[in-house]
PDB file of N, CA and C in Angstrom:
ATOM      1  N   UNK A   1     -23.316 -13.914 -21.246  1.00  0.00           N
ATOM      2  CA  UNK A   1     -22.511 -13.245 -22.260  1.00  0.00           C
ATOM      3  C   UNK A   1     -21.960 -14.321 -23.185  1.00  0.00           C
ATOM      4  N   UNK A   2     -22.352 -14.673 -24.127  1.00  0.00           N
ATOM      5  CA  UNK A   2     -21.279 -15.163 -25.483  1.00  0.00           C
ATOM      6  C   UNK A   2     -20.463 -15.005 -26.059  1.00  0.00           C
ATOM      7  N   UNK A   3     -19.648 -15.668 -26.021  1.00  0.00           N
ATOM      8  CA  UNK A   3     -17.982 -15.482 -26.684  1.00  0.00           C
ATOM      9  C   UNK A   3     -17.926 -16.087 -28.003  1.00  0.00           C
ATOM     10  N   UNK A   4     -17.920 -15.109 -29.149  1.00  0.00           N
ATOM     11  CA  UNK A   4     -17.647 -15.547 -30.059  1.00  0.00           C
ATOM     12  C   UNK A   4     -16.644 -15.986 -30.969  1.00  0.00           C
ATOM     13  N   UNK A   5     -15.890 -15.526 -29.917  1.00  0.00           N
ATOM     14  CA  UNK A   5     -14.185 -15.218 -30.110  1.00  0.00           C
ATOM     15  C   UNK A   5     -13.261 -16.388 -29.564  1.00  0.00           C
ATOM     16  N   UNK A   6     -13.097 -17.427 -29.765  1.00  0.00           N
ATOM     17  CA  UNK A   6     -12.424 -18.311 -29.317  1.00  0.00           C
ATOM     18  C   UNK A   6     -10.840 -17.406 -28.596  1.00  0.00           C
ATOM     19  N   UNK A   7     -10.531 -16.669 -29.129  1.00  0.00           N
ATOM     20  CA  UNK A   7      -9.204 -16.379 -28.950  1.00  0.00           C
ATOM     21  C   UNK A   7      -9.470 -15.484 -27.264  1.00  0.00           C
ATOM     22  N   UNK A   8     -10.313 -15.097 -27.487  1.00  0.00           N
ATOM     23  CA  UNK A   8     -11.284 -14.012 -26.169  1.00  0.00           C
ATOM     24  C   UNK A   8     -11.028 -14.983 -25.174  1.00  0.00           C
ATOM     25  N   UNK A   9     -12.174 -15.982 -25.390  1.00  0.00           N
ATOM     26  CA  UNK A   9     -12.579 -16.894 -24.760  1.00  0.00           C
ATOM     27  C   UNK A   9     -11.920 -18.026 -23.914  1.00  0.00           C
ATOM     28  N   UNK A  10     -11.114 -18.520 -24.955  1.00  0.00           N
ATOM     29  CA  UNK A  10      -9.413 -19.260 -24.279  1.00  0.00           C
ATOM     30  C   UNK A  10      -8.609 -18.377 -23.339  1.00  0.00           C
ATOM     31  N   UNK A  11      -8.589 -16.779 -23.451  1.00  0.00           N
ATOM     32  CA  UNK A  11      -7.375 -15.952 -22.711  1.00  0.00           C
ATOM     33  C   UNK A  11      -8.287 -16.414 -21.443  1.00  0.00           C
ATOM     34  N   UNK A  12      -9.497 -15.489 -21.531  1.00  0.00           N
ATOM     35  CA  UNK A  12     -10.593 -15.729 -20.099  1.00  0.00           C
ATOM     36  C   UNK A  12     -10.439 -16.988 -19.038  1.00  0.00           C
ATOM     37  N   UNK A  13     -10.533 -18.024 -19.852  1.00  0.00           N
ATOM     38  CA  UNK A  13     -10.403 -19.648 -19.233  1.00  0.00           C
ATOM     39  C   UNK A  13      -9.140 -19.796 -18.154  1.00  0.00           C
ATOM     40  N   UNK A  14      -8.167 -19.517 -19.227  1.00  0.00           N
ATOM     41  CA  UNK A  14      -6.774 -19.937 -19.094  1.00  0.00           C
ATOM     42  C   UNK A  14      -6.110 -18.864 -18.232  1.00  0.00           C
ATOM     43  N   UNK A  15      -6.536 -17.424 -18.363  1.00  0.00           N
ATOM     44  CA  UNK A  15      -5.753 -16.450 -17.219  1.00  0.00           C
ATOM     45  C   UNK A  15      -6.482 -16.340 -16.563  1.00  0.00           C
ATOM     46  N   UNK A  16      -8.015 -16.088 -16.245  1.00  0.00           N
ATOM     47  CA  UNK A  16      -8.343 -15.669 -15.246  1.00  0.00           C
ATOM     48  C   UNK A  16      -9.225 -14.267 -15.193  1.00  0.00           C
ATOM     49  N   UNK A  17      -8.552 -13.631 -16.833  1.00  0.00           N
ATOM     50  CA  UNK A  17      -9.048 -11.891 -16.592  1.00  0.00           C
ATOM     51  C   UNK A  17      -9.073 -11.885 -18.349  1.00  0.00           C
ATOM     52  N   UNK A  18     -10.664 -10.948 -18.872  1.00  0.00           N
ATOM     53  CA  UNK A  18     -10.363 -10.631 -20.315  1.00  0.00           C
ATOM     54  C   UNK A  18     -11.018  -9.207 -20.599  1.00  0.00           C
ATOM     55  N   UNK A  19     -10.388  -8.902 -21.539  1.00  0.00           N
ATOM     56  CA  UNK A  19     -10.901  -7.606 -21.979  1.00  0.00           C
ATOM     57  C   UNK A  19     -11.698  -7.696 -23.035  1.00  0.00           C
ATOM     58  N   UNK A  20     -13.138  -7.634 -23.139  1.00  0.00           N
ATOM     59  CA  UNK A  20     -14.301  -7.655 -24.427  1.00  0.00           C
ATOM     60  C   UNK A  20     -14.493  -6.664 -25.334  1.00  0.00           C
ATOM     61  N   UNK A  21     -14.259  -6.538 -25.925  1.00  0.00           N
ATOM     62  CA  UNK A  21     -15.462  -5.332 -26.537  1.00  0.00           C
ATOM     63  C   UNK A  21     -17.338  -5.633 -26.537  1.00  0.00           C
ATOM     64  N   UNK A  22     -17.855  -4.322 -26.071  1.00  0.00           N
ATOM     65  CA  UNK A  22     -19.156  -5.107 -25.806  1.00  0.00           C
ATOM     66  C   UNK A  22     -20.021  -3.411 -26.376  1.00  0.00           C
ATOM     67  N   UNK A  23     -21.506  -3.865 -26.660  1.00  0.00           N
ATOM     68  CA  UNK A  23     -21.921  -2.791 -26.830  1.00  0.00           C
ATOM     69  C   UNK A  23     -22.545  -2.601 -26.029  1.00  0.00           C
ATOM     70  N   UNK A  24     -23.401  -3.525 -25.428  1.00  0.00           N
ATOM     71  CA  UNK A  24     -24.299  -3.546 -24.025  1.00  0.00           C
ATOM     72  C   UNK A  24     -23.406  -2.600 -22.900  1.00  0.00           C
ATOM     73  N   UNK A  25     -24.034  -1.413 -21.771  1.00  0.00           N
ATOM     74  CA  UNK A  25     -23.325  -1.314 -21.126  1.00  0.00           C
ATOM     75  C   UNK A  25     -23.184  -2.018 -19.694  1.00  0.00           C
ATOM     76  N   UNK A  26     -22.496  -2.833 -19.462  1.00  0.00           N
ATOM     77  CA  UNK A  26     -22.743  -3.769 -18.416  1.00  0.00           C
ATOM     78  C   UNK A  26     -22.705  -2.900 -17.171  1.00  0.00           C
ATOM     79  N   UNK A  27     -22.740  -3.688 -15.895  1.00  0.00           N
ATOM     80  CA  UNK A  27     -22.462  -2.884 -14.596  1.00  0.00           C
ATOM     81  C   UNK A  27     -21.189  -3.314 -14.003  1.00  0.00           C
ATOM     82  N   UNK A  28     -20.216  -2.834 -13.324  1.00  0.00           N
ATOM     83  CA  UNK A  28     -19.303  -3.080 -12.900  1.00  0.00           C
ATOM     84  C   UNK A  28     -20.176  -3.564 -11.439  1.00  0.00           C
ATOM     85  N   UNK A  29     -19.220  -5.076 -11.395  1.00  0.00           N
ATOM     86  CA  UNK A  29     -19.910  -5.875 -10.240  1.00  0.00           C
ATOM     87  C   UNK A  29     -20.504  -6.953 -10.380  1.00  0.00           C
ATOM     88  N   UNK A  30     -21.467  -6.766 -11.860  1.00  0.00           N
ATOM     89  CA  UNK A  30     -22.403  -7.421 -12.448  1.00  0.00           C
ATOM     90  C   UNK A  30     -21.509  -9.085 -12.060  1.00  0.00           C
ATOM     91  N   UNK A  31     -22.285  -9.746 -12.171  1.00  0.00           N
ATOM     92  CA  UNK A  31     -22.078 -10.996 -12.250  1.00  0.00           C
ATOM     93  C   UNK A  31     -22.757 -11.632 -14.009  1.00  0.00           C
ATOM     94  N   UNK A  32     -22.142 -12.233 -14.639  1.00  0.00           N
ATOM     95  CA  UNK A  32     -22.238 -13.093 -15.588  1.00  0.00           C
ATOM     96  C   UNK A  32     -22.080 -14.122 -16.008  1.00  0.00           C
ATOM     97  N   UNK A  33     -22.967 -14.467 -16.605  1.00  0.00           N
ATOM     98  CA  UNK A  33     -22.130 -16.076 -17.350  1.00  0.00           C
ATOM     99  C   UNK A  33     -22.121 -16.420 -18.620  1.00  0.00           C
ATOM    100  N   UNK A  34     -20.689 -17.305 -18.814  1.00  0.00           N
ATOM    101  CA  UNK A  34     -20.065 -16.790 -19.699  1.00  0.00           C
ATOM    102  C   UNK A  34     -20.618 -18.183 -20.843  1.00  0.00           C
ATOM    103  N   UNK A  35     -21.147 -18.127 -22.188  1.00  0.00           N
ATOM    104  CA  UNK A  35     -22.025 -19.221 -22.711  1.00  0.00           C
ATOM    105  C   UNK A  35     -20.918 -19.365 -23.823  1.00  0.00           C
ATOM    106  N   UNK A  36     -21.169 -20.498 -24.916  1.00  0.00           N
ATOM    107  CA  UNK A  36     -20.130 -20.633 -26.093  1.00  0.00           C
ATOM    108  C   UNK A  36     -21.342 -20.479 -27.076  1.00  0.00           C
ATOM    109  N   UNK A  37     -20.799 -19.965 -28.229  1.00  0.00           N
ATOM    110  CA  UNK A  37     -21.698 -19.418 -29.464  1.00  0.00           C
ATOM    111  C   UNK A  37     -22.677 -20.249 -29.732  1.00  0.00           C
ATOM    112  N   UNK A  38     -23.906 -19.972 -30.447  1.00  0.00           N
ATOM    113  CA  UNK A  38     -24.883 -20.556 -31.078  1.00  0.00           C
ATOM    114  C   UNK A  38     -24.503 -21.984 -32.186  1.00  0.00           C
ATOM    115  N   UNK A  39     -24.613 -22.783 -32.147  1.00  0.00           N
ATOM    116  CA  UNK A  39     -24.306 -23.961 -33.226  1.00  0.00           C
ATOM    117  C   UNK A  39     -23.138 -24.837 -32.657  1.00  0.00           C
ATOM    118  N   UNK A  40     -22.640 -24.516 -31.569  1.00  0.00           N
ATOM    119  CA  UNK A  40     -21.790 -25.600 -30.778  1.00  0.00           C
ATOM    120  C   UNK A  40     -22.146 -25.956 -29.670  1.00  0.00           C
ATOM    121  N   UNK A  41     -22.461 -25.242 -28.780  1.00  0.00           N
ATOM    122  CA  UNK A  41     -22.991 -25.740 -27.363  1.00  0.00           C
ATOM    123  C   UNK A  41     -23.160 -24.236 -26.685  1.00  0.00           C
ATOM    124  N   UNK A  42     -24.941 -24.244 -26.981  1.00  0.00           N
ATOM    125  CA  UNK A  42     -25.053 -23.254 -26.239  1.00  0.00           C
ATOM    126  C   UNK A  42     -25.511 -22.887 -24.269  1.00  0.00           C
ATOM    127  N   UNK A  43     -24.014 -23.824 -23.800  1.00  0.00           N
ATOM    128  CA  UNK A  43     -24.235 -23.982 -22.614  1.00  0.00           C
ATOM    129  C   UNK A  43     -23.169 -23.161 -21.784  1.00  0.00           C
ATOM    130  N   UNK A  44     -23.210 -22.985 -20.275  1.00  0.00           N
ATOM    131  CA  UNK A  44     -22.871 -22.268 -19.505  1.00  0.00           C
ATOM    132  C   UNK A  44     -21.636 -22.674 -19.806  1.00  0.00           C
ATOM    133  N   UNK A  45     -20.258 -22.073 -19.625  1.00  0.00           N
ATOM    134  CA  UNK A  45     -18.990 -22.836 -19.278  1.00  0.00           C
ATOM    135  C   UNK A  45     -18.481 -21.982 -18.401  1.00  0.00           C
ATOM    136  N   UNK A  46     -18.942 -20.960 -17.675  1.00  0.00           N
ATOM    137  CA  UNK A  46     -18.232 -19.923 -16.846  1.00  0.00           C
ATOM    138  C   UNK A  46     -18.613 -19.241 -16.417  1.00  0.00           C
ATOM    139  N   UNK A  47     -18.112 -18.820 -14.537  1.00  0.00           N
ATOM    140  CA  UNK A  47     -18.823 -17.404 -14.111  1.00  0.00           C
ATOM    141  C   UNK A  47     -17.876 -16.301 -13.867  1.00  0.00           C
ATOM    142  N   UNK A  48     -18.058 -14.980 -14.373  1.00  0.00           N
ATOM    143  CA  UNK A  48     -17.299 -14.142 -14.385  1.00  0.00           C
ATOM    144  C   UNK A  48     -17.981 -12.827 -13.541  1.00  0.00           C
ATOM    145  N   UNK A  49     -17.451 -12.049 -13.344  1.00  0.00           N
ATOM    146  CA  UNK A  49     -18.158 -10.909 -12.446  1.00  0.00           C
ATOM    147  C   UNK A  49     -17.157  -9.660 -13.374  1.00  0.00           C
ATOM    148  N   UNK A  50     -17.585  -8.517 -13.690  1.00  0.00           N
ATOM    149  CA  UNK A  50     -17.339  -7.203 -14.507  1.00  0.00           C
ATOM    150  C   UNK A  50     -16.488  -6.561 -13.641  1.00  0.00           C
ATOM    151  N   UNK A  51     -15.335  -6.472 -13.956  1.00  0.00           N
ATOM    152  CA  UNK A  51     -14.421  -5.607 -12.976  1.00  0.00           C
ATOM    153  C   UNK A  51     -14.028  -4.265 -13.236  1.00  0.00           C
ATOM    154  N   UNK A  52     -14.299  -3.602 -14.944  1.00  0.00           N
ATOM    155  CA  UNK A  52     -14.747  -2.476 -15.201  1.00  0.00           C
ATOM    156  C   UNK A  52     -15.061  -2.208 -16.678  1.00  0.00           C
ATOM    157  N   UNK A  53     -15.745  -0.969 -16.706  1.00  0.00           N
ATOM    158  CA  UNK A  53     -16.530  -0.402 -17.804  1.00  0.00           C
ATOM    159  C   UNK A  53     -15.953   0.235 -18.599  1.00  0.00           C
ATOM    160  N   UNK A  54     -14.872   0.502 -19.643  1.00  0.00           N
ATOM    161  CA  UNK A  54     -14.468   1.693 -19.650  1.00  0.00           C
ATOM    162  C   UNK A  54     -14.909   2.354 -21.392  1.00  0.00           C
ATOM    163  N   UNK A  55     -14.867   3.483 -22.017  1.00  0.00           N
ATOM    164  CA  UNK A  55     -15.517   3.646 -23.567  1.00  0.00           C
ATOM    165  C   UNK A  55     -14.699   3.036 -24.495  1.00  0.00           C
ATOM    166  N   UNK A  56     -14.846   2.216 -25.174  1.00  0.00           N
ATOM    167  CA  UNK A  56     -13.925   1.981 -26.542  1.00  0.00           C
ATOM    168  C   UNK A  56     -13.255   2.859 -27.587  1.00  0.00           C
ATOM    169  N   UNK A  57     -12.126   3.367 -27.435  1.00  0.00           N
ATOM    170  CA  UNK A  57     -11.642   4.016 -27.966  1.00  0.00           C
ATOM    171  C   UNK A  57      -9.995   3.913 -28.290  1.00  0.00           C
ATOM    172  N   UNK A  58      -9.118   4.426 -28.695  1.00  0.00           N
ATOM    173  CA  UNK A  58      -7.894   4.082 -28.632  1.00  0.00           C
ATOM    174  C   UNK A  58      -7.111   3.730 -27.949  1.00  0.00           C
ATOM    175  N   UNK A  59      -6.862   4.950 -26.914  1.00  0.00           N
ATOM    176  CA  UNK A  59      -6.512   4.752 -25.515  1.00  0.00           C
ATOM    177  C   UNK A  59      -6.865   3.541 -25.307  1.00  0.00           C
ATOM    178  N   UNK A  60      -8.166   3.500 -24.709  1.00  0.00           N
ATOM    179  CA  UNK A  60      -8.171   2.297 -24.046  1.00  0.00           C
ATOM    180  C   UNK A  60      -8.006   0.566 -24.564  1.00  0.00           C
ATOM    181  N   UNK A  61      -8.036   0.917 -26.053  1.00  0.00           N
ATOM    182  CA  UNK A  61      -7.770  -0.740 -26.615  1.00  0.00           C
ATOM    183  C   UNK A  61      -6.124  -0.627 -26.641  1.00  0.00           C
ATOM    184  N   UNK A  62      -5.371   0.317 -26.912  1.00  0.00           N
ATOM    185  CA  UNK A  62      -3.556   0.090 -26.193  1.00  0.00           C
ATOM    186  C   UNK A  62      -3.654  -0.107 -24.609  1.00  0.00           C
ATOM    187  N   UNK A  63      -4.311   0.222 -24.005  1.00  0.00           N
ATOM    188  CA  UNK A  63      -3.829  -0.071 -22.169  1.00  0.00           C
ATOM    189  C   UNK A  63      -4.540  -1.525 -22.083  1.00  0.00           C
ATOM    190  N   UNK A  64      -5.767  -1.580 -23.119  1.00  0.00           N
ATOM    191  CA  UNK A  64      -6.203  -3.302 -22.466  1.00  0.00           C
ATOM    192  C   UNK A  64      -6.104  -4.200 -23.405  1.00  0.00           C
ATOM    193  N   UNK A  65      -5.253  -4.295 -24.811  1.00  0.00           N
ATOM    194  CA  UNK A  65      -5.618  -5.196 -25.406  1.00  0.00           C
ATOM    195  C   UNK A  65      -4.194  -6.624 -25.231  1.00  0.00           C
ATOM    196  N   UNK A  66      -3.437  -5.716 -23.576  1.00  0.00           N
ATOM    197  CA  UNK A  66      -2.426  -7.413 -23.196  1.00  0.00           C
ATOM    198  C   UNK A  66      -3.213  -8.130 -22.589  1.00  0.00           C
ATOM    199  N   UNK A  67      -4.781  -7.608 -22.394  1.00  0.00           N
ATOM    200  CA  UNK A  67      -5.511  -8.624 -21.870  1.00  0.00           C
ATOM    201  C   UNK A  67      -7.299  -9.551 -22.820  1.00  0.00           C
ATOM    202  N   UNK A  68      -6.092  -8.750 -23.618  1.00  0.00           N
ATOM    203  CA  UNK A  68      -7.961  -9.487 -24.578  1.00  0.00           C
ATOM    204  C   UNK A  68      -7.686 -10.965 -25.403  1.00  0.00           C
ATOM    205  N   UNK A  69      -6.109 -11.479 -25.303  1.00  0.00           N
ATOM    206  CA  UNK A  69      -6.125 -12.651 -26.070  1.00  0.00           C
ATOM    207  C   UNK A  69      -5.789 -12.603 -27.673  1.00  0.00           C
ATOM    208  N   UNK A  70      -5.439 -10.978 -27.929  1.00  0.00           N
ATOM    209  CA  UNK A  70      -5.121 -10.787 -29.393  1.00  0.00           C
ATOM    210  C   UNK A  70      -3.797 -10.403 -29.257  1.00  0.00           C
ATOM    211  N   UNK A  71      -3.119 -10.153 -30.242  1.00  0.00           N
ATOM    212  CA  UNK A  71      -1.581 -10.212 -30.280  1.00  0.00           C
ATOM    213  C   UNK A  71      -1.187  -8.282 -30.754  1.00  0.00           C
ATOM    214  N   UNK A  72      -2.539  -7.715 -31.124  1.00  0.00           N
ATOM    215  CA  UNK A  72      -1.798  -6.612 -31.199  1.00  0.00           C
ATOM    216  C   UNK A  72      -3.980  -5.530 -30.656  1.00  0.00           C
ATOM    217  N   UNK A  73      -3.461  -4.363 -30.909  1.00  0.00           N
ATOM    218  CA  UNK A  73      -4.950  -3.817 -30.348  1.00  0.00           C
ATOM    219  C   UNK A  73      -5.374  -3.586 -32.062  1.00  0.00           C
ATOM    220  N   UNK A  74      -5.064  -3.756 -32.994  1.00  0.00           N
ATOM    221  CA  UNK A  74      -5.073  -3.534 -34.587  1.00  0.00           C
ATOM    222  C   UNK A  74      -6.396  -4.699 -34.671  1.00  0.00           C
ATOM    223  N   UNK A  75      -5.274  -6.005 -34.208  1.00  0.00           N
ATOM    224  CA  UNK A  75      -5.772  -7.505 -34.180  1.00  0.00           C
ATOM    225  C   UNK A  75      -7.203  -7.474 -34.032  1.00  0.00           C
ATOM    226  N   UNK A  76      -7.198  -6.969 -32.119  1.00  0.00           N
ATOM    227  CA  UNK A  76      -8.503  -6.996 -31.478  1.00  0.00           C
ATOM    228  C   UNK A  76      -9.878  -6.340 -32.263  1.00  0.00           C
ATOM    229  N   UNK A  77      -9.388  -5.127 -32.720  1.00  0.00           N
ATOM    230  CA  UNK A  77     -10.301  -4.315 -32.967  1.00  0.00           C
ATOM    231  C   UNK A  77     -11.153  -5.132 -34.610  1.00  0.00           C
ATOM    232  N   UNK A  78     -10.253  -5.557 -35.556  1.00  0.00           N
ATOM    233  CA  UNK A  78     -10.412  -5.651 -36.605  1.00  0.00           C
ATOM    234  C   UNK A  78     -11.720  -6.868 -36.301  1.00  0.00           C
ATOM    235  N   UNK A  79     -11.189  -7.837 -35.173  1.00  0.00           N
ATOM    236  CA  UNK A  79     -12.220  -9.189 -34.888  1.00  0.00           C
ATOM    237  C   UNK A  79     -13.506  -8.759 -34.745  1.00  0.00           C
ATOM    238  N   UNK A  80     -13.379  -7.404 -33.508  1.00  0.00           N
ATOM    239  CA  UNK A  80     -14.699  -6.977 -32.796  1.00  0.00           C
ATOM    240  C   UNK A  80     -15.527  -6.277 -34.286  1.00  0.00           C
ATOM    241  N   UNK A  81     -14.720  -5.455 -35.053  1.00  0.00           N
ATOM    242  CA  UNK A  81     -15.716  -5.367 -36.128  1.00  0.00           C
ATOM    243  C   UNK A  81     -16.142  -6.001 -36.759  1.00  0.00           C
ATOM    244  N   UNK A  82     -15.614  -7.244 -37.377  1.00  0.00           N
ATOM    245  CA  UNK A  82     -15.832  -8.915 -37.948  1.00  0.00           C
ATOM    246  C   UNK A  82     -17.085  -9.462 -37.035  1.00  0.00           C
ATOM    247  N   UNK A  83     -17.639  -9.287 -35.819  1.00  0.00           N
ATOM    248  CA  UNK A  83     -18.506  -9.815 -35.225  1.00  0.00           C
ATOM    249  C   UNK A  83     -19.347  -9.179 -34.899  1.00  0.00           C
ATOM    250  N   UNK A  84     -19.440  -7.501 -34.718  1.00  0.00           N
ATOM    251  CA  UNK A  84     -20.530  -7.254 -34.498  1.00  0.00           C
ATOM    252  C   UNK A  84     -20.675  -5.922 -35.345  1.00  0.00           C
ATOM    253  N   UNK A  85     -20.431  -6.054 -36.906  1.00  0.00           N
ATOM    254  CA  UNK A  85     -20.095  -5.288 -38.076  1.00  0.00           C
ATOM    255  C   UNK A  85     -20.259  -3.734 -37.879  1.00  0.00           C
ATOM    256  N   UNK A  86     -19.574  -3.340 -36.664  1.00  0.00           N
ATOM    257  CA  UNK A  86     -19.272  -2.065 -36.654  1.00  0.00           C
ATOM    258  C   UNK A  86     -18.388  -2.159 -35.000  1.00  0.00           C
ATOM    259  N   UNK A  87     -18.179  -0.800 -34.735  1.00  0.00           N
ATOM    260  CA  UNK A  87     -17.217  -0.739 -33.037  1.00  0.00           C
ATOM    261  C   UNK A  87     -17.686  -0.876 -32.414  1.00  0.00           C
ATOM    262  N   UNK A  88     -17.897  -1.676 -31.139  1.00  0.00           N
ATOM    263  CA  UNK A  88     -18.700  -2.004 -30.341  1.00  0.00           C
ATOM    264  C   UNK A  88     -18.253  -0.348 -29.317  1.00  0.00           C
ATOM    265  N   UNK A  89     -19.584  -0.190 -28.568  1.00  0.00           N
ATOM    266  CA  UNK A  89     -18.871   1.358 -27.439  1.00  0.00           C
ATOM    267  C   UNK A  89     -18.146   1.207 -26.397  1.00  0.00           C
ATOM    268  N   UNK A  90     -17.911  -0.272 -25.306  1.00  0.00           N
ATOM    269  CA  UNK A  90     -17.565  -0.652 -24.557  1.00  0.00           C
ATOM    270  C   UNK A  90     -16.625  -1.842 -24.503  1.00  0.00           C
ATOM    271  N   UNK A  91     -16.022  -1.026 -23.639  1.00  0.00           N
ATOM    272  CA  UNK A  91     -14.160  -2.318 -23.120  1.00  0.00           C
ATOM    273  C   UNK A  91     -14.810  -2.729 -22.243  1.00  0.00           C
ATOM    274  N   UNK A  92     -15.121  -4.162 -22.094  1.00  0.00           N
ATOM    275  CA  UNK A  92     -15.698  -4.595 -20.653  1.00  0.00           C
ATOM    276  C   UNK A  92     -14.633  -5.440 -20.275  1.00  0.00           C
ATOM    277  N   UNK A  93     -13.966  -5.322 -18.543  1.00  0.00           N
ATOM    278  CA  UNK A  93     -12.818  -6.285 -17.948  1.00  0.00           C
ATOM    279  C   UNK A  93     -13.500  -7.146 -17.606  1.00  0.00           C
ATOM    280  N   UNK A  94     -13.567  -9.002 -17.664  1.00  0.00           N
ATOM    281  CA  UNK A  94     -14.315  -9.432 -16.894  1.00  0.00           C
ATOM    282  C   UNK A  94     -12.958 -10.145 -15.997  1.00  0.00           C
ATOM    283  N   UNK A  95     -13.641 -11.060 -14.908  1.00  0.00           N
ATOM    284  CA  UNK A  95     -12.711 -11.837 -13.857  1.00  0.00           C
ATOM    285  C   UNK A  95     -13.404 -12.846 -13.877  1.00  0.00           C
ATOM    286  N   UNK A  96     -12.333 -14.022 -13.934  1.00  0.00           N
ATOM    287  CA  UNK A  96     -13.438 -15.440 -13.834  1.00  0.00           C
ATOM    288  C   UNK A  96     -13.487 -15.701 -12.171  1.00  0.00           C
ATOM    289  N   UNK A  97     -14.526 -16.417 -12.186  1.00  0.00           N
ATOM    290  CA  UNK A  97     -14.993 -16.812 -10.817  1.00  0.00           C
ATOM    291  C   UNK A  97     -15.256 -18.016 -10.659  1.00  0.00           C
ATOM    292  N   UNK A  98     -15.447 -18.760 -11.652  1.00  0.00           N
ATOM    293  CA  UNK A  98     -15.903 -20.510 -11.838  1.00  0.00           C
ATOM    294  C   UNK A  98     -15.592 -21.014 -13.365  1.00  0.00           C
ATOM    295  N   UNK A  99     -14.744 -22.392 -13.325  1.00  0.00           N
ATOM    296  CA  UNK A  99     -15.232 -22.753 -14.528  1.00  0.00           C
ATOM    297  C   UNK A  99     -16.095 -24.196 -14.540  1.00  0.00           C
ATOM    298  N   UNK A 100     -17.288 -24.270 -15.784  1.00  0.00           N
ATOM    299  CA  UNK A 100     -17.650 -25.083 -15.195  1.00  0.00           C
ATOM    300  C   UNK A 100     -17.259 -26.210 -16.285  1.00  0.00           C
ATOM    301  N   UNK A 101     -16.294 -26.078 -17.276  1.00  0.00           N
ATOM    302  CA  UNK A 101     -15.521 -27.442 -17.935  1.00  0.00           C
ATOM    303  C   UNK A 101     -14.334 -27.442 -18.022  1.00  0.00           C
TER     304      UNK A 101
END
């Protein structure tokens, strides 16, 4: 999974737990790893495992966005459209499990 989102990406590192927006629907359980964007280092820096799936929608970007690394769910949402130029369908929770820098 690639983080294009530095702000994503730092919460993940540094707490432990992040909330994505994703369009892919992942599996809860899934194991992943977590890469840094294209044109800086496109190498592993993390293993995370999917702790849940849930649809992107209002609701759920107010109950998860104290965990996405943005300061409001306005914030979050506005980035996720900035990166993948429309709403992504999926809140994915991940949990880190390793870091590897």
């Amino acid at each position: 999974m690639i983080f294009k989102s530095f702000k994503a990406l730092s919460f993940l590192l540094e707490n432990g737990k992040v909330a994505t927006m994703r369009d892919y629907p992942h599996r809860v359980n899934q194991t992943i790893y977590v890469q840094m964007p294209e044109g800086i280092s496109r190498r592993t820096i993390a293993k995370a495992k999917i702790e849940k799936v849930v649809l992107n929608n209002t609701m759920n970007r107010i109950k998860y966005f104290d965990i996405s690394g943005f300061s409001s769910p306005e914030e979050w949402l506005e980035e996720a459209i900035r990166l993948n130029k429309k709403i992504p369908r999926y809140i994915i929770i991940l949990k880190l499990i390793k870091k590897y820098i």
